[in-house]
N, C-alpha and C. Protein backbone atom coordinates (compact mmCIF):
# COMPACT_ATOMS: atom_id res chain seq x y z
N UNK A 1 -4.68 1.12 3.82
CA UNK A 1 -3.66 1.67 4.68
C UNK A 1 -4.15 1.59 6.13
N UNK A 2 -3.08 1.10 6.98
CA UNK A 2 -3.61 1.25 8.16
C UNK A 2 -3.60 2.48 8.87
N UNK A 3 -3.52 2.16 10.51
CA UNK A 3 -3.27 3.80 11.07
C UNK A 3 -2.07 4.05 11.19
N UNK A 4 -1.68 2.96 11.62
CA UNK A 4 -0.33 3.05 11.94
C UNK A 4 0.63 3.89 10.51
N UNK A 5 0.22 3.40 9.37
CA UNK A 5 1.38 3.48 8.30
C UNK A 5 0.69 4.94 8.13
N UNK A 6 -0.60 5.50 7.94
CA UNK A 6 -1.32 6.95 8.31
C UNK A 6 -0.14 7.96 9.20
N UNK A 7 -0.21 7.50 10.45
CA UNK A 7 0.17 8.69 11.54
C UNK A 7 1.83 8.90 11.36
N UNK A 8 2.75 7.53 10.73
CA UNK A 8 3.61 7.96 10.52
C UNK A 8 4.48 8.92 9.06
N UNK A 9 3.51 8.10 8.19
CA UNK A 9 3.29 9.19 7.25
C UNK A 9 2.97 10.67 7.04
N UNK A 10 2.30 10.94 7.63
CA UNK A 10 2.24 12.57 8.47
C UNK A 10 3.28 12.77 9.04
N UNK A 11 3.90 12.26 9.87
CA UNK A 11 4.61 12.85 10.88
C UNK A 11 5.90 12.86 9.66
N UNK A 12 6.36 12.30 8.77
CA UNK A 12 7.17 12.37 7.64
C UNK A 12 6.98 13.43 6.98
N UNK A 13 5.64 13.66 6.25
CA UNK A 13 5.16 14.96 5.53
C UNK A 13 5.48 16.01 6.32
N UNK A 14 5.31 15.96 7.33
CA UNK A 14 5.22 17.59 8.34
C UNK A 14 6.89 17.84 8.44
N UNK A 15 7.71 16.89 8.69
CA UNK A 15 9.20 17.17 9.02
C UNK A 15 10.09 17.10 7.68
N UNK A 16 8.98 16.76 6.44
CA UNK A 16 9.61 17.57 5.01
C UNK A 16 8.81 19.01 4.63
N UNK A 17 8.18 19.19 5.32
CA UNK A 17 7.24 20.76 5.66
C UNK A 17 8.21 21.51 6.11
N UNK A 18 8.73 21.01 6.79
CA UNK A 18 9.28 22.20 7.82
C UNK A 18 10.82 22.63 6.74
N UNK A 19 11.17 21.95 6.31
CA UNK A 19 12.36 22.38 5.06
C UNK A 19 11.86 22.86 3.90
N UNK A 20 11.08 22.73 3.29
CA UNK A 20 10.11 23.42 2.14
C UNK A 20 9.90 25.01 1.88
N UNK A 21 10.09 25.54 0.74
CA UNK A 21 9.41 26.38 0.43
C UNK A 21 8.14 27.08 1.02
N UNK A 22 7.84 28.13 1.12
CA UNK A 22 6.70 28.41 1.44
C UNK A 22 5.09 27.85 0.68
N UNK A 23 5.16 27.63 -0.69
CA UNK A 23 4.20 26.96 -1.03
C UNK A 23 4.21 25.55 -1.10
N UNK A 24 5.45 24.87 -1.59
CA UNK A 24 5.42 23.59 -1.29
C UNK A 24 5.25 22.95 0.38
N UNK A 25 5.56 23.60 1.43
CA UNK A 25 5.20 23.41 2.91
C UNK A 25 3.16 24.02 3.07
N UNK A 26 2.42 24.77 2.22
CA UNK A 26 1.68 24.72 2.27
C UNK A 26 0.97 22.99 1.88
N UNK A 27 1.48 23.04 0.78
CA UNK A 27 0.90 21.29 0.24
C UNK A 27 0.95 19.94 0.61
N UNK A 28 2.66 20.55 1.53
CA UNK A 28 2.38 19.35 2.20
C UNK A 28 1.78 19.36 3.54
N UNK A 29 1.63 20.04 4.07
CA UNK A 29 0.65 20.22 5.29
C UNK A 29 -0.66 19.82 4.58
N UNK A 30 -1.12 20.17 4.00
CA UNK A 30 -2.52 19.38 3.62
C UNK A 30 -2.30 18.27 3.10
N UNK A 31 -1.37 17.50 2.72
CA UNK A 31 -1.12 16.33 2.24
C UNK A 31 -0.69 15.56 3.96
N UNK A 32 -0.61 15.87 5.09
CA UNK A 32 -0.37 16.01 5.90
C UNK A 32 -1.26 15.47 6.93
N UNK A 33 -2.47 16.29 6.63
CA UNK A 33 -4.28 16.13 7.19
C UNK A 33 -4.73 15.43 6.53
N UNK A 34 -4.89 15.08 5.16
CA UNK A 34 -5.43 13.87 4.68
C UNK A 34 -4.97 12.86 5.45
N UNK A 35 -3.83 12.63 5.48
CA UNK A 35 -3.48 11.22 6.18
C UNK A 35 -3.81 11.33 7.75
N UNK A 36 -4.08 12.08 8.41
CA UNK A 36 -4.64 12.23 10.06
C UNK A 36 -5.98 12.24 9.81
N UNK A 37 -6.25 12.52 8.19
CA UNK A 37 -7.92 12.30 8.62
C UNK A 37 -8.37 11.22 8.62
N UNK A 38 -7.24 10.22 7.69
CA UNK A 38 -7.87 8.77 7.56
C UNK A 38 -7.66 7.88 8.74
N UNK A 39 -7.10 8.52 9.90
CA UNK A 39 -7.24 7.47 11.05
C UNK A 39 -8.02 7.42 11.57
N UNK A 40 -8.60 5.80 11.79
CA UNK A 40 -9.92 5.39 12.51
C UNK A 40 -10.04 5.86 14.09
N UNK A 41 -10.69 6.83 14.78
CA UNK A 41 -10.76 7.18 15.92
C UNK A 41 -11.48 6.29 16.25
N UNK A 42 -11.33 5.52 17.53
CA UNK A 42 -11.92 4.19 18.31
C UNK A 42 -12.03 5.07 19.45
N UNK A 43 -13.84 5.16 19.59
CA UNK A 43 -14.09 5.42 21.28
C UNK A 43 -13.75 4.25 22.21
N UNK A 44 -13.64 5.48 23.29
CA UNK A 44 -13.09 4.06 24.53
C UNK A 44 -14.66 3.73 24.77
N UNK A 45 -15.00 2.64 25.52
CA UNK A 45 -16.18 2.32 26.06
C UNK A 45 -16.67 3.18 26.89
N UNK A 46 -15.10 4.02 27.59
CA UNK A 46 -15.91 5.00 29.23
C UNK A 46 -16.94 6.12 27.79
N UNK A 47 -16.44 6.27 26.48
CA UNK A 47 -16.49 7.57 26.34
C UNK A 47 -18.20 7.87 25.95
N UNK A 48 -18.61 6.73 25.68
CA UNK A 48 -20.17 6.56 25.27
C UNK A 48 -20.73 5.11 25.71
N UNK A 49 -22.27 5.12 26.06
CA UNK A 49 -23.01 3.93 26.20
C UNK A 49 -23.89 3.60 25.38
N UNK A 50 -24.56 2.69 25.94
CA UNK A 50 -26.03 2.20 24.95
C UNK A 50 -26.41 2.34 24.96
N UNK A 51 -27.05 3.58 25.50
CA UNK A 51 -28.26 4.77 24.90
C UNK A 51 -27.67 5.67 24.09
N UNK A 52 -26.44 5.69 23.73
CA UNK A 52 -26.43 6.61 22.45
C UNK A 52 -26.32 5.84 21.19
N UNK A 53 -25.99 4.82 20.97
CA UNK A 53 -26.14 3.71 19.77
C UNK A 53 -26.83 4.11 19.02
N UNK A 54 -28.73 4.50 18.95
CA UNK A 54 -29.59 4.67 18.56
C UNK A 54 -29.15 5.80 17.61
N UNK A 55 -29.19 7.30 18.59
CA UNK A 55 -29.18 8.61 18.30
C UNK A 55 -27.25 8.16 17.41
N UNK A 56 -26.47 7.47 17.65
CA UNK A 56 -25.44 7.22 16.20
C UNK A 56 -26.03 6.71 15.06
N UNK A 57 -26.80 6.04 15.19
CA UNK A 57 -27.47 4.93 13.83
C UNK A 57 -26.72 3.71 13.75
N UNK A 58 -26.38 3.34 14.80
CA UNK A 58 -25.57 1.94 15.25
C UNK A 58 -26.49 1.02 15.91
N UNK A 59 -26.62 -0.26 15.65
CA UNK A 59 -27.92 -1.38 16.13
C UNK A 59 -27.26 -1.58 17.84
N UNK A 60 -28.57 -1.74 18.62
CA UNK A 60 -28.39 -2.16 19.58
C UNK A 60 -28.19 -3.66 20.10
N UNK A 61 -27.26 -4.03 20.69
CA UNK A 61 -27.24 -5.79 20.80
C UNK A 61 -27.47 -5.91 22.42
N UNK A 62 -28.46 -6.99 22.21
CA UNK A 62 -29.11 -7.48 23.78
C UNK A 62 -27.99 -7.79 24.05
């Protein structure tokens, strides 16, 4: 699954949440976060350098 088909999938779950039962809107809210958890967060370049590579456990490239 990509992210894309992820974030909109949530955003589906949450707006059949909001019509739900009180326990079935519990389930799907966590059915909800699974799929936001599986999106790949991509740092920007500003957000880290190559001195933290190491301290990630990511190889350094000359």
């Amino acid at each position: 699954m990509d992210d894309e088909f992820c974030k909109e999938r949530a955003r589906t779950v949450r707006a059949l949440a909001e019509q739900a039962d009180p326990f079935i809107k519990k389930r799907l809210l966590q059915l909800a976060d699974h799929y936001e958890r599986r999106v790949v967060i991509q740092p920007d370049d500003a957000d880290w350098d190559r001195a933290d590579l190491p301290a990630l456990g990511l190889p350094v490239r000359s």
